[in-house]
PDB file of N, CA and C in Angstrom:
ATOM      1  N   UNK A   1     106.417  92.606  85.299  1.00  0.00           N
ATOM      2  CA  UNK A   1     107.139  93.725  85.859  1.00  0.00           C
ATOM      3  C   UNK A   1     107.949  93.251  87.058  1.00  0.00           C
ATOM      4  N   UNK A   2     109.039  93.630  87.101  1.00  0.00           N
ATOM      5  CA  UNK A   2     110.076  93.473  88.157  1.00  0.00           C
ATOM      6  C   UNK A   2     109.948  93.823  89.425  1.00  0.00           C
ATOM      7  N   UNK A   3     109.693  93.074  90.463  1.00  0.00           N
ATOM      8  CA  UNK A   3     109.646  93.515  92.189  1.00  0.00           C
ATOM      9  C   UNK A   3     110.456  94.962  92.377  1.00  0.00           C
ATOM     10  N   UNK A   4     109.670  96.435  92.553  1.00  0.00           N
ATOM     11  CA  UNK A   4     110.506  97.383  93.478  1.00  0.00           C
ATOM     12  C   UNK A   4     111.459  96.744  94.397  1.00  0.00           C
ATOM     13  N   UNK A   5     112.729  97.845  94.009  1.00  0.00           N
ATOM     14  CA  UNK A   5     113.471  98.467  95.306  1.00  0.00           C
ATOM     15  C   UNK A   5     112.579  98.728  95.932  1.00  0.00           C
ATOM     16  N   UNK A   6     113.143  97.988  97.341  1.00  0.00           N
ATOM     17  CA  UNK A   6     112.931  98.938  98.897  1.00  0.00           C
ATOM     18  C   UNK A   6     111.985  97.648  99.790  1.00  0.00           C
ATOM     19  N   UNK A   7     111.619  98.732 100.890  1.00  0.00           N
ATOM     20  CA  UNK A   7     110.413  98.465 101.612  1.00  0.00           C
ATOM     21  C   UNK A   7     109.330  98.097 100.661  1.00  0.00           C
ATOM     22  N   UNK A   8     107.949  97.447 101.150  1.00  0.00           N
ATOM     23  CA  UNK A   8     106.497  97.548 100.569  1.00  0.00           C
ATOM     24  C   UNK A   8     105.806  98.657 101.357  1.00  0.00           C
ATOM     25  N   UNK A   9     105.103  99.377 101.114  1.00  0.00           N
ATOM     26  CA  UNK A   9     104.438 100.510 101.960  1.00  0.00           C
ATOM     27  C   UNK A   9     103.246 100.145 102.014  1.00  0.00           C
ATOM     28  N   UNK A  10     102.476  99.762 102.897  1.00  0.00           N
ATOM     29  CA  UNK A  10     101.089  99.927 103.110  1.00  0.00           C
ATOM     30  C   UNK A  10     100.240 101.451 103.292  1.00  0.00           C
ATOM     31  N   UNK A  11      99.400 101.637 102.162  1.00  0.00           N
ATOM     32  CA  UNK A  11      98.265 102.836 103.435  1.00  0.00           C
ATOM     33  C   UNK A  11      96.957 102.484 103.599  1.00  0.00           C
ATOM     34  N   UNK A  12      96.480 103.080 104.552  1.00  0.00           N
ATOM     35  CA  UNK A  12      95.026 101.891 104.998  1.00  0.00           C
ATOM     36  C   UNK A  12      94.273 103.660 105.321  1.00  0.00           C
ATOM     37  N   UNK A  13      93.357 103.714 104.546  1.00  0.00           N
ATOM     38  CA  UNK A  13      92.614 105.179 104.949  1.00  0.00           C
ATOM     39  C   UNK A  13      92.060 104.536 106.655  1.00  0.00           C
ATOM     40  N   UNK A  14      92.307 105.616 107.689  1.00  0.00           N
ATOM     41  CA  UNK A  14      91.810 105.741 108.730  1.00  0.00           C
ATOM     42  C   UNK A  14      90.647 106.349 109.205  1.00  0.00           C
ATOM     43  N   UNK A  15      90.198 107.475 108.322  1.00  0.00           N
ATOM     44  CA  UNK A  15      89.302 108.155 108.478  1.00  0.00           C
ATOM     45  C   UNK A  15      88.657 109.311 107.854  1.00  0.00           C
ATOM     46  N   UNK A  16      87.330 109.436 107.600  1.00  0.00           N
ATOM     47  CA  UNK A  16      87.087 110.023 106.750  1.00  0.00           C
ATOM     48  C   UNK A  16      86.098 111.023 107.691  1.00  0.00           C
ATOM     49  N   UNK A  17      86.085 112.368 106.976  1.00  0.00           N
ATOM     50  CA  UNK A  17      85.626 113.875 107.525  1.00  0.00           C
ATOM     51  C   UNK A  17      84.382 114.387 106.360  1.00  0.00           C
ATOM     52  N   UNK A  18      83.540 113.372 105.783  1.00  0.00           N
ATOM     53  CA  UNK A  18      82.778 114.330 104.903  1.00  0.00           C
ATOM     54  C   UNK A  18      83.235 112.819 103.973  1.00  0.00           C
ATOM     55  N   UNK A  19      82.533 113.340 102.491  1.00  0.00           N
ATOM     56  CA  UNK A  19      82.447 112.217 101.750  1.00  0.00           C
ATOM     57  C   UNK A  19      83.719 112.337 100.589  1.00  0.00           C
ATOM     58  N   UNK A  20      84.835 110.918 100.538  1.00  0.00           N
ATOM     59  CA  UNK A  20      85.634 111.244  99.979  1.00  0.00           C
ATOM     60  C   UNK A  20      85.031 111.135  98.103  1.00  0.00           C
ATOM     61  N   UNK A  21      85.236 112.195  96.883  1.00  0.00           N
ATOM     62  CA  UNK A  21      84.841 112.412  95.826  1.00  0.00           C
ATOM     63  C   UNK A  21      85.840 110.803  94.803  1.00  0.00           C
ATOM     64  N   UNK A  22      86.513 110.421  95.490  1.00  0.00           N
ATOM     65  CA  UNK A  22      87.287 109.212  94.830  1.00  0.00           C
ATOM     66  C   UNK A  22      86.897 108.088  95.077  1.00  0.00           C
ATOM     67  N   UNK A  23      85.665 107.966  96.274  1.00  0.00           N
ATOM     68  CA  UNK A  23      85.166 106.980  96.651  1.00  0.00           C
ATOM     69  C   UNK A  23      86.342 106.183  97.851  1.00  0.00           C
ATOM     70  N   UNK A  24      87.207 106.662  98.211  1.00  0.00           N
ATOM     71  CA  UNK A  24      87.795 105.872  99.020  1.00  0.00           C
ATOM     72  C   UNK A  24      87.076 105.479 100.785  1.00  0.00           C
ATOM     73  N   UNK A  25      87.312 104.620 101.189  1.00  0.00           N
ATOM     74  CA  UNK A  25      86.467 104.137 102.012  1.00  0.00           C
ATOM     75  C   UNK A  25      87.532 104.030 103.489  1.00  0.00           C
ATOM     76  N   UNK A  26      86.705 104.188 104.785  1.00  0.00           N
ATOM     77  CA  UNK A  26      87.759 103.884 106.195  1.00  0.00           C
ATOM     78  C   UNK A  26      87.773 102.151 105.777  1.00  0.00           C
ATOM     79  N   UNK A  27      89.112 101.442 105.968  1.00  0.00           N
ATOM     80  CA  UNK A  27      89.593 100.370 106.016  1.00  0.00           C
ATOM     81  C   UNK A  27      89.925  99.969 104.586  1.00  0.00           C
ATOM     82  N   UNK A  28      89.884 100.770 103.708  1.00  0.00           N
ATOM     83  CA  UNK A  28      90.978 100.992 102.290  1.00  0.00           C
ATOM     84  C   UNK A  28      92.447 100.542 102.735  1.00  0.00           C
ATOM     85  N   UNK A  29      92.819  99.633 102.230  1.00  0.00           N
ATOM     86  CA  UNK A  29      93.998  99.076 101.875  1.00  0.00           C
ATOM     87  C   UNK A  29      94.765  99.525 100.580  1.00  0.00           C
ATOM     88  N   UNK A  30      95.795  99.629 100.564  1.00  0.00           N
ATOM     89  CA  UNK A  30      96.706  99.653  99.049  1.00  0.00           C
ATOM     90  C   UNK A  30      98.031  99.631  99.055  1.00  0.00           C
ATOM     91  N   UNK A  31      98.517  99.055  98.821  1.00  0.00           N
ATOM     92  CA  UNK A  31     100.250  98.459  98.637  1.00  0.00           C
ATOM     93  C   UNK A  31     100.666  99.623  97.626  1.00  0.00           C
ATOM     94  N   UNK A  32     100.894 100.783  98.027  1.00  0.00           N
ATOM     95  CA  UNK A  32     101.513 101.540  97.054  1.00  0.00           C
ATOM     96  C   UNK A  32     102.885 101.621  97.135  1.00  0.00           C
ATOM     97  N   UNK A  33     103.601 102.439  96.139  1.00  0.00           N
ATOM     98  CA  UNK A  33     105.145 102.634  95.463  1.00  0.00           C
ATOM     99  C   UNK A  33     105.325 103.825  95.187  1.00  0.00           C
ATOM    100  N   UNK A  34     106.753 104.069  95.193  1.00  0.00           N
ATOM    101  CA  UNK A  34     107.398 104.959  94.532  1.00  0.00           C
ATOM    102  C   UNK A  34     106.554 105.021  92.904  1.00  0.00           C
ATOM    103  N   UNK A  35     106.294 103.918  91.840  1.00  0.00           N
ATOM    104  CA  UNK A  35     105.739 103.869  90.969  1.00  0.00           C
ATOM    105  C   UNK A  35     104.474 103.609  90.788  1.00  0.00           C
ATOM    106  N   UNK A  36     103.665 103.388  92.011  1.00  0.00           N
ATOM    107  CA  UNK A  36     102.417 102.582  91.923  1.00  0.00           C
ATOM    108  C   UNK A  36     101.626 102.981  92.963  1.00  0.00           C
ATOM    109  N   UNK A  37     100.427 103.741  91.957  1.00  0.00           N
ATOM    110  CA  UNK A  37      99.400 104.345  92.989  1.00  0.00           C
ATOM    111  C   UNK A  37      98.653 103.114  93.439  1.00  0.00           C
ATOM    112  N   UNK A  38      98.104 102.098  92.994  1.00  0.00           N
ATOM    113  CA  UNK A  38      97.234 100.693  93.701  1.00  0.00           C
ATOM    114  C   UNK A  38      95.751 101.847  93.707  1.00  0.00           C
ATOM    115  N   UNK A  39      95.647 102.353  92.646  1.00  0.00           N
ATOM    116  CA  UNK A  39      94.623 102.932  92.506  1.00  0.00           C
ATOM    117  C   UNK A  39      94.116 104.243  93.871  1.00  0.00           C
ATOM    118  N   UNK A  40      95.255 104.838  94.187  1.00  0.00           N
ATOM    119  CA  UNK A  40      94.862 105.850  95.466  1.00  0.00           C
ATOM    120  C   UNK A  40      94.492 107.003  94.327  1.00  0.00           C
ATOM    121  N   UNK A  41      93.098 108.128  94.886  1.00  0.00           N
ATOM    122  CA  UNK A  41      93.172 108.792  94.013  1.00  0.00           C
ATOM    123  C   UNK A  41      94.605 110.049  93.733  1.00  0.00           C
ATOM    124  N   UNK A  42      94.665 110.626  92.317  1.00  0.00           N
ATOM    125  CA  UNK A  42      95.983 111.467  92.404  1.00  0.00           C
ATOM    126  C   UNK A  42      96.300 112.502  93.466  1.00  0.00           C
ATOM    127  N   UNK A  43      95.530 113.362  94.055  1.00  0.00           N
ATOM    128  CA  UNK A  43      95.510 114.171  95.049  1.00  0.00           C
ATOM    129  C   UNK A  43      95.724 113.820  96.031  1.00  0.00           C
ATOM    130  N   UNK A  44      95.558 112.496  96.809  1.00  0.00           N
ATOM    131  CA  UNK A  44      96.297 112.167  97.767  1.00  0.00           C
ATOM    132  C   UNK A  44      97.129 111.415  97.615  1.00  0.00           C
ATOM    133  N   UNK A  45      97.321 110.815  96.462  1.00  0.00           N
ATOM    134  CA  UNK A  45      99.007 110.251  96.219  1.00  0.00           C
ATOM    135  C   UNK A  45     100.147 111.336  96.007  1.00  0.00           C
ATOM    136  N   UNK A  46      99.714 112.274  95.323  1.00  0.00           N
ATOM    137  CA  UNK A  46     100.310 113.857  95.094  1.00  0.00           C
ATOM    138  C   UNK A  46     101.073 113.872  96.111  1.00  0.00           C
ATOM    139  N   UNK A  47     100.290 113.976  97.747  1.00  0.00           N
ATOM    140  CA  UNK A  47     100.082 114.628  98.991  1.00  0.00           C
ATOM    141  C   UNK A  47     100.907 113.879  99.394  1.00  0.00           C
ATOM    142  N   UNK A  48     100.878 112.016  99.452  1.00  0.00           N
ATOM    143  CA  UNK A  48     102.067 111.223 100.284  1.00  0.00           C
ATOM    144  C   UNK A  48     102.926 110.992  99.309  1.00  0.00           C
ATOM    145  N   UNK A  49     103.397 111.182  98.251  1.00  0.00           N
ATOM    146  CA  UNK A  49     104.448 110.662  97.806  1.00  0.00           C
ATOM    147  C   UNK A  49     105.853 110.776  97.984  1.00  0.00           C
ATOM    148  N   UNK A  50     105.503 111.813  98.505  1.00  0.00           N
ATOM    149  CA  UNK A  50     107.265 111.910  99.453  1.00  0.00           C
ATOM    150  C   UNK A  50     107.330 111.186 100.799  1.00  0.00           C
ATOM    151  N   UNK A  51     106.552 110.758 101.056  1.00  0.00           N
ATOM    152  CA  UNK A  51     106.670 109.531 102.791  1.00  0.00           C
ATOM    153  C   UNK A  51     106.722 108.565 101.666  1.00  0.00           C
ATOM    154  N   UNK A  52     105.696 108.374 100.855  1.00  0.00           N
ATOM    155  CA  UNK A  52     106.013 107.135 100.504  1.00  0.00           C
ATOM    156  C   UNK A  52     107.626 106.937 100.085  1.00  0.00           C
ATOM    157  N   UNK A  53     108.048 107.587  99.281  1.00  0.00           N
ATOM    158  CA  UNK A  53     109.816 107.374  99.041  1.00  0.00           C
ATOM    159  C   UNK A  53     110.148 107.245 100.326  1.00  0.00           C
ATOM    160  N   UNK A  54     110.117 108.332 100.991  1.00  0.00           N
ATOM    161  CA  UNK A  54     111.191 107.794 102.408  1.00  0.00           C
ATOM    162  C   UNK A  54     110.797 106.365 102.667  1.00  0.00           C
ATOM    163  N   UNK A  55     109.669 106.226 103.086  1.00  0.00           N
ATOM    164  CA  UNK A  55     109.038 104.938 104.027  1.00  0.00           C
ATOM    165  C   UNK A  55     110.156 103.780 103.029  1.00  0.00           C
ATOM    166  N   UNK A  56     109.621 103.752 101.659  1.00  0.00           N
ATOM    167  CA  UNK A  56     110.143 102.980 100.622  1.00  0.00           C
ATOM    168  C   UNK A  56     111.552 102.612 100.870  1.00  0.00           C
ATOM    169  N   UNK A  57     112.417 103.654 100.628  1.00  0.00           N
ATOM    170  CA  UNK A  57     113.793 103.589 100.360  1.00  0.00           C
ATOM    171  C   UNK A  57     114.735 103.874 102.016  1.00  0.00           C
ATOM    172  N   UNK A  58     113.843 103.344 102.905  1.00  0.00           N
ATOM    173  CA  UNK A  58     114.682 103.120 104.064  1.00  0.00           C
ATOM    174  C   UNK A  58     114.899 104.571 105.157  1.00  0.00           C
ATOM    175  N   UNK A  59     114.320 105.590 104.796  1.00  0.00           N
ATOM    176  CA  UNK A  59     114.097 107.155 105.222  1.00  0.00           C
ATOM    177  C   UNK A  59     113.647 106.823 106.497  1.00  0.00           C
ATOM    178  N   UNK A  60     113.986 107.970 107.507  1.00  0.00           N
ATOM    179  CA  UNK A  60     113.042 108.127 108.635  1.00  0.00           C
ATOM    180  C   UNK A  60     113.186 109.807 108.744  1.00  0.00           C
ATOM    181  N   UNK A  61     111.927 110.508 109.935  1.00  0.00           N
ATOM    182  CA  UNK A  61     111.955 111.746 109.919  1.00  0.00           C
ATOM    183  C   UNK A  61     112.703 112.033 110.975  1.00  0.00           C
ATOM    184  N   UNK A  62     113.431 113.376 110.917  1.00  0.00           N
ATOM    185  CA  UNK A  62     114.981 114.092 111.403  1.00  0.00           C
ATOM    186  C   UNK A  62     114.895 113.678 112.491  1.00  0.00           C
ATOM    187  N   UNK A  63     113.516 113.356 113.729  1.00  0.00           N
ATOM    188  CA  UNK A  63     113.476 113.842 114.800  1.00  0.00           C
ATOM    189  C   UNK A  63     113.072 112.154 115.374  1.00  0.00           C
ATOM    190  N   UNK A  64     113.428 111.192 114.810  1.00  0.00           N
ATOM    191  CA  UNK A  64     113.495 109.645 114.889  1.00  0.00           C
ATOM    192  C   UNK A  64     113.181 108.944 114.064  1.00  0.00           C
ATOM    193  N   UNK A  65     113.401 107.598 114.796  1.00  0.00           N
ATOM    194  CA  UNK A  65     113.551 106.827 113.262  1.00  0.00           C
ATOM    195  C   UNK A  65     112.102 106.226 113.173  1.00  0.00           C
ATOM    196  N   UNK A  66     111.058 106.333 112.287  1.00  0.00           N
ATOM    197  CA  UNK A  66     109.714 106.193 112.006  1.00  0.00           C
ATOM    198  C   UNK A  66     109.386 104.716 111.051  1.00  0.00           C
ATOM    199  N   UNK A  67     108.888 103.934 111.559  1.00  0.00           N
ATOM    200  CA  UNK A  67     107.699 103.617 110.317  1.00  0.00           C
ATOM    201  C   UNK A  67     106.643 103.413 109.731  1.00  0.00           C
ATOM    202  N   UNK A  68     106.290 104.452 110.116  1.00  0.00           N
ATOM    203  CA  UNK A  68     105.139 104.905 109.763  1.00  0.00           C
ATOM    204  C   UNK A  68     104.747 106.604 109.929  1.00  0.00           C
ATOM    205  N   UNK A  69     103.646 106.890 109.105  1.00  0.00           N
ATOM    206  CA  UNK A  69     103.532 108.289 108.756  1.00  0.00           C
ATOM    207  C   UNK A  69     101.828 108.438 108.135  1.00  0.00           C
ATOM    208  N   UNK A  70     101.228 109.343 109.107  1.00  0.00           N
ATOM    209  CA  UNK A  70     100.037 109.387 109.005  1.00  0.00           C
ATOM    210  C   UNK A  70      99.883 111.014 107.950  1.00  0.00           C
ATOM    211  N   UNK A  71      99.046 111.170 107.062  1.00  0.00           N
ATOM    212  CA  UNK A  71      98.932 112.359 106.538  1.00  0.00           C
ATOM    213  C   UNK A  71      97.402 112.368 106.108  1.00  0.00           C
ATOM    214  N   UNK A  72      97.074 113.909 105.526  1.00  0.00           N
ATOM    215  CA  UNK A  72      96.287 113.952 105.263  1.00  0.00           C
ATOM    216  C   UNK A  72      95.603 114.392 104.104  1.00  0.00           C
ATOM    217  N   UNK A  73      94.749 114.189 103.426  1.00  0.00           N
ATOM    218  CA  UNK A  73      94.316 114.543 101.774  1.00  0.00           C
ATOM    219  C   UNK A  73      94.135 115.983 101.620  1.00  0.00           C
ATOM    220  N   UNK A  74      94.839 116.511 100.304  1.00  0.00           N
ATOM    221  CA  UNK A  74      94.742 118.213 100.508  1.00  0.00           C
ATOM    222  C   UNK A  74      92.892 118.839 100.033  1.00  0.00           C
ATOM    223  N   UNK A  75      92.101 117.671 100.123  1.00  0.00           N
ATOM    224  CA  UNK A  75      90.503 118.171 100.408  1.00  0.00           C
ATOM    225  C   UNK A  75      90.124 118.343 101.462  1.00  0.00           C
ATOM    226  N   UNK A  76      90.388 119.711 102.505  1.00  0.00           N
ATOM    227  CA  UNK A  76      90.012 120.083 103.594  1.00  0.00           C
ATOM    228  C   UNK A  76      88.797 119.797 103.577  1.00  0.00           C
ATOM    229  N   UNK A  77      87.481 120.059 102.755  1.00  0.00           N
ATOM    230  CA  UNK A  77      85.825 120.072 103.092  1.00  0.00           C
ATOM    231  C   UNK A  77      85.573 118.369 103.482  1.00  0.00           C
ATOM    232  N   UNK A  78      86.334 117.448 102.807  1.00  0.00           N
ATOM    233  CA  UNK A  78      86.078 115.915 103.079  1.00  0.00           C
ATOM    234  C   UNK A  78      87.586 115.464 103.262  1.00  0.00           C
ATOM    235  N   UNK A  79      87.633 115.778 104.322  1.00  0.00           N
ATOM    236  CA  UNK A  79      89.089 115.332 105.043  1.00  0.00           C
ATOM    237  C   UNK A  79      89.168 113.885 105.681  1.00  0.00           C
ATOM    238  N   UNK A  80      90.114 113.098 104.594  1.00  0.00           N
ATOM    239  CA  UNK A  80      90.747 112.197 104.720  1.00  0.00           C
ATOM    240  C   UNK A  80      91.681 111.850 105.284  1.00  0.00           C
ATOM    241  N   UNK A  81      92.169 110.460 106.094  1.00  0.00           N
ATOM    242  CA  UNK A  81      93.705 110.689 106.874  1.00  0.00           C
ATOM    243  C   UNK A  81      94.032 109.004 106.455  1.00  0.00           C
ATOM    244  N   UNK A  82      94.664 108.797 105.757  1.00  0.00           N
ATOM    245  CA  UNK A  82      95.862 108.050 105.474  1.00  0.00           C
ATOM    246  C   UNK A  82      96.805 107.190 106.573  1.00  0.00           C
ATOM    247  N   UNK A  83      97.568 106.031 106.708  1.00  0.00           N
ATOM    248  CA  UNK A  83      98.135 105.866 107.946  1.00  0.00           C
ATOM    249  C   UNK A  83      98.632 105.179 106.436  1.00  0.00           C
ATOM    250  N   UNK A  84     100.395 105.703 106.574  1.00  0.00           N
ATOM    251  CA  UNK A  84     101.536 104.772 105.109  1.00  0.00           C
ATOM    252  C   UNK A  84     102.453 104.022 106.450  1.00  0.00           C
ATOM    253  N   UNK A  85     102.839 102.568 106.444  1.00  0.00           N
ATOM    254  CA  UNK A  85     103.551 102.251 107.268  1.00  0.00           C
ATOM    255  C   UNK A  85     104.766 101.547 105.956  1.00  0.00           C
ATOM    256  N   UNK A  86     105.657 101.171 106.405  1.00  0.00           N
ATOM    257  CA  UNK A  86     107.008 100.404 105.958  1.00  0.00           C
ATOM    258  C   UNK A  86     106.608  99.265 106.436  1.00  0.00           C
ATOM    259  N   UNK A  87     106.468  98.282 104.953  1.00  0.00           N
ATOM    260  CA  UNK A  87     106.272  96.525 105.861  1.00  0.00           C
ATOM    261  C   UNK A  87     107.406  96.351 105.736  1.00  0.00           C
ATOM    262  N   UNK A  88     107.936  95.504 107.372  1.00  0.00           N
ATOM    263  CA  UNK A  88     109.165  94.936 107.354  1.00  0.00           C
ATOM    264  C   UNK A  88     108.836  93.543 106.977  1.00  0.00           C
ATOM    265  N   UNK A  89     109.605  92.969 106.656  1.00  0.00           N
ATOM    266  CA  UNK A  89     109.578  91.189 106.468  1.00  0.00           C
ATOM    267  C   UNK A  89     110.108  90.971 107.687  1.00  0.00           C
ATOM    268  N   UNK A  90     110.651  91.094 108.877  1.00  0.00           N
ATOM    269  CA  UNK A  90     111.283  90.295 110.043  1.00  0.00           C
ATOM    270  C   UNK A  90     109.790  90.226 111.008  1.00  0.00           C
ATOM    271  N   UNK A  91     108.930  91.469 110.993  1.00  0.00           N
ATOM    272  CA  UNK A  91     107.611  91.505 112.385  1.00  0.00           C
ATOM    273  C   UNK A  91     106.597  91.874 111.609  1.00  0.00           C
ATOM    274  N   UNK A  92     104.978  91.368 111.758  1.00  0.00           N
ATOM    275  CA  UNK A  92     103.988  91.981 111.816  1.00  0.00           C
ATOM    276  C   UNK A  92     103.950  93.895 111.708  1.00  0.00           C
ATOM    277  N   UNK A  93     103.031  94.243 111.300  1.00  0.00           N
ATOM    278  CA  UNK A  93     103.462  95.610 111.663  1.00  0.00           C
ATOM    279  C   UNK A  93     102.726  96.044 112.565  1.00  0.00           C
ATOM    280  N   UNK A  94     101.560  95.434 113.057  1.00  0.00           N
ATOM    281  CA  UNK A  94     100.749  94.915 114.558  1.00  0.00           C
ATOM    282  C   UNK A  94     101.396  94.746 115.429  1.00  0.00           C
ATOM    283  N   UNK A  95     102.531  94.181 115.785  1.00  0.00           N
ATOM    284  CA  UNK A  95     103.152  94.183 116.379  1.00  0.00           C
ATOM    285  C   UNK A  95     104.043  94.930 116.998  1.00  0.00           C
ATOM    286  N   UNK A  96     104.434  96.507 116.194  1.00  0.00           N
ATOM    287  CA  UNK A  96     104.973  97.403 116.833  1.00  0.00           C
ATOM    288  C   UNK A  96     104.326  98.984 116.990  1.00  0.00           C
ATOM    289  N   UNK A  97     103.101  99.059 118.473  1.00  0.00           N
ATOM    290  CA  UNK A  97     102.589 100.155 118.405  1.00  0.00           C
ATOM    291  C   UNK A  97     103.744 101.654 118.823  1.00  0.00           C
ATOM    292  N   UNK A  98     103.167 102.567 118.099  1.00  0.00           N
ATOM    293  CA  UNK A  98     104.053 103.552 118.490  1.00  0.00           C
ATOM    294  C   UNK A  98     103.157 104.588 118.718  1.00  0.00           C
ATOM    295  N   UNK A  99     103.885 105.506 119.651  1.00  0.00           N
ATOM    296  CA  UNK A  99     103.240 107.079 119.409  1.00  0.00           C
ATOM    297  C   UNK A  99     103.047 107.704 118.241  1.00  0.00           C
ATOM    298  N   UNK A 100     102.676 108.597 118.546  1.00  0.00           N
ATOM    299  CA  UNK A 100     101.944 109.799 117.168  1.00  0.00           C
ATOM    300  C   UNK A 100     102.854 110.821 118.079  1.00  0.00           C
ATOM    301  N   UNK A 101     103.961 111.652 116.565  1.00  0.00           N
ATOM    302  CA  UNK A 101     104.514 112.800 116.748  1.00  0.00           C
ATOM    303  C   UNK A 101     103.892 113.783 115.543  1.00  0.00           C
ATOM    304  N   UNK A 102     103.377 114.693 116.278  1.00  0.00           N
ATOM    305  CA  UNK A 102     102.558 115.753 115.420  1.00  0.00           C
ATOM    306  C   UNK A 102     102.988 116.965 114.869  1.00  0.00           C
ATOM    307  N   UNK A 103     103.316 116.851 113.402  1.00  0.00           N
ATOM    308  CA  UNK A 103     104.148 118.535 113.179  1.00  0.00           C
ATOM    309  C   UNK A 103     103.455 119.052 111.946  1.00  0.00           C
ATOM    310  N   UNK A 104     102.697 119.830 112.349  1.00  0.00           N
ATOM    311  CA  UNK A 104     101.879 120.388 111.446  1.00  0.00           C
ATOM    312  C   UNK A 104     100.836 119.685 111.206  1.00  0.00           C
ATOM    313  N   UNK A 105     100.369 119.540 109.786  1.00  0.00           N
ATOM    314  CA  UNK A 105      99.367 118.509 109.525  1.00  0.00           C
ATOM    315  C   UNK A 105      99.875 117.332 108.922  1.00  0.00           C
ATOM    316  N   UNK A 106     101.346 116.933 109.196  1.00  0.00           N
ATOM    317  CA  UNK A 106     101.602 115.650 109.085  1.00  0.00           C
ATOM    318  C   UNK A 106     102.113 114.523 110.600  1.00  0.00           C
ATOM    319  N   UNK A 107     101.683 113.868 110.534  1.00  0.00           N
ATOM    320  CA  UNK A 107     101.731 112.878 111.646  1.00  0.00           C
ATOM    321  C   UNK A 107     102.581 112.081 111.578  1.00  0.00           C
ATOM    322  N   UNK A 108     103.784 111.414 112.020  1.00  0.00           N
ATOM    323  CA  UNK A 108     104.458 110.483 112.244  1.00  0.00           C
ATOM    324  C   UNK A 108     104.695 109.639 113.626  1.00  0.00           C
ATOM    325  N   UNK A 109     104.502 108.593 113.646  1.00  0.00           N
ATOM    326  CA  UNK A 109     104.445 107.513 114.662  1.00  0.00           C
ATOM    327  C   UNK A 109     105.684 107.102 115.015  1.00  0.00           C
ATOM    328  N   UNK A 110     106.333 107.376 115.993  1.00  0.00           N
ATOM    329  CA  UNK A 110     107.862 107.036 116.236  1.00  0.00           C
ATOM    330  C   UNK A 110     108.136 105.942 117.026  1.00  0.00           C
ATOM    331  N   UNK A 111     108.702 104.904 116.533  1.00  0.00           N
ATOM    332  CA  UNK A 111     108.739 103.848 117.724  1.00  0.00           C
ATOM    333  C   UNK A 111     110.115 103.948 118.252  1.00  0.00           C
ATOM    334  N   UNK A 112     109.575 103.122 119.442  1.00  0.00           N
ATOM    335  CA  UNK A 112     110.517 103.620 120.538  1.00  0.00           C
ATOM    336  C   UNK A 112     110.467 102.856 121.817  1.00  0.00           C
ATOM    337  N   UNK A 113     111.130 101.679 122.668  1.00  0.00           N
ATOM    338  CA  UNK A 113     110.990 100.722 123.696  1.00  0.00           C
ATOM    339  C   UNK A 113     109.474 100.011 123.900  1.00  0.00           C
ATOM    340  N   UNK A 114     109.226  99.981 124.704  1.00  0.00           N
ATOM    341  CA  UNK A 114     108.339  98.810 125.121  1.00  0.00           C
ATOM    342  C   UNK A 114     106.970  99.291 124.918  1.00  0.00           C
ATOM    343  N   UNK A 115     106.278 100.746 124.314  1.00  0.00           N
ATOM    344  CA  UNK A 115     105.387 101.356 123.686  1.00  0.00           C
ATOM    345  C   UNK A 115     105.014 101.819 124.989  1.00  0.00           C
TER     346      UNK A 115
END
């Protein structure tokens, strides 16, 4: 299969609220896609798949330019939170901490000067 267009998106589960039913675990890794869940269960791929396109295809949210985007699984009783970043190939992505901008129950991390 042919390398995606775009960015690579990382999501790394951050945290878990109760027991996730998909088995996903805090420090879950997965290189997902526009085409490629990397095995996330469907309900929370459902949930990010529109960050993931943006993140993917070069997007940021209205209110700066982001890369990264924290969300959360639509199982309120075992609430999950997700962190999808945009790997760049030029930096680490360790390397650029940002704030958390909070709108609603989606989270985006906006970077922005010297952190």
């Amino acid at each position: 299969m042919n390398r995606e267009r775009g960015h690579p998106v990382r999501a790394t589960v951050t945290c878990i609220k109760g027991t996730c039913n998909a088995g996903h675990k805090v420090g879950d890794v997965l290189e997902v896609s526009a085409r490629n869940t990397a095995g996330m269960c469907g309900y929370l791929y459902h949930a990010a798949h529109p960050a993931i396109l943006m993140l993917q295809f070069g997007g940021s949210v209205p209110w700066g330019a982001a890369d990264v985007v924290e969300l959360q699984c639509p199982d309120t009783l075992n609430l999950l939170t997700v962190e999808l970043r945009r790997v760049s190939e030029e930096a680490p992505a360790e390397a650029r901490p940002a704030p958390a901008v909070r709108l609603g129950r989606v989270v985006a991390k906006v970077g922005g000067g010297d952190g």
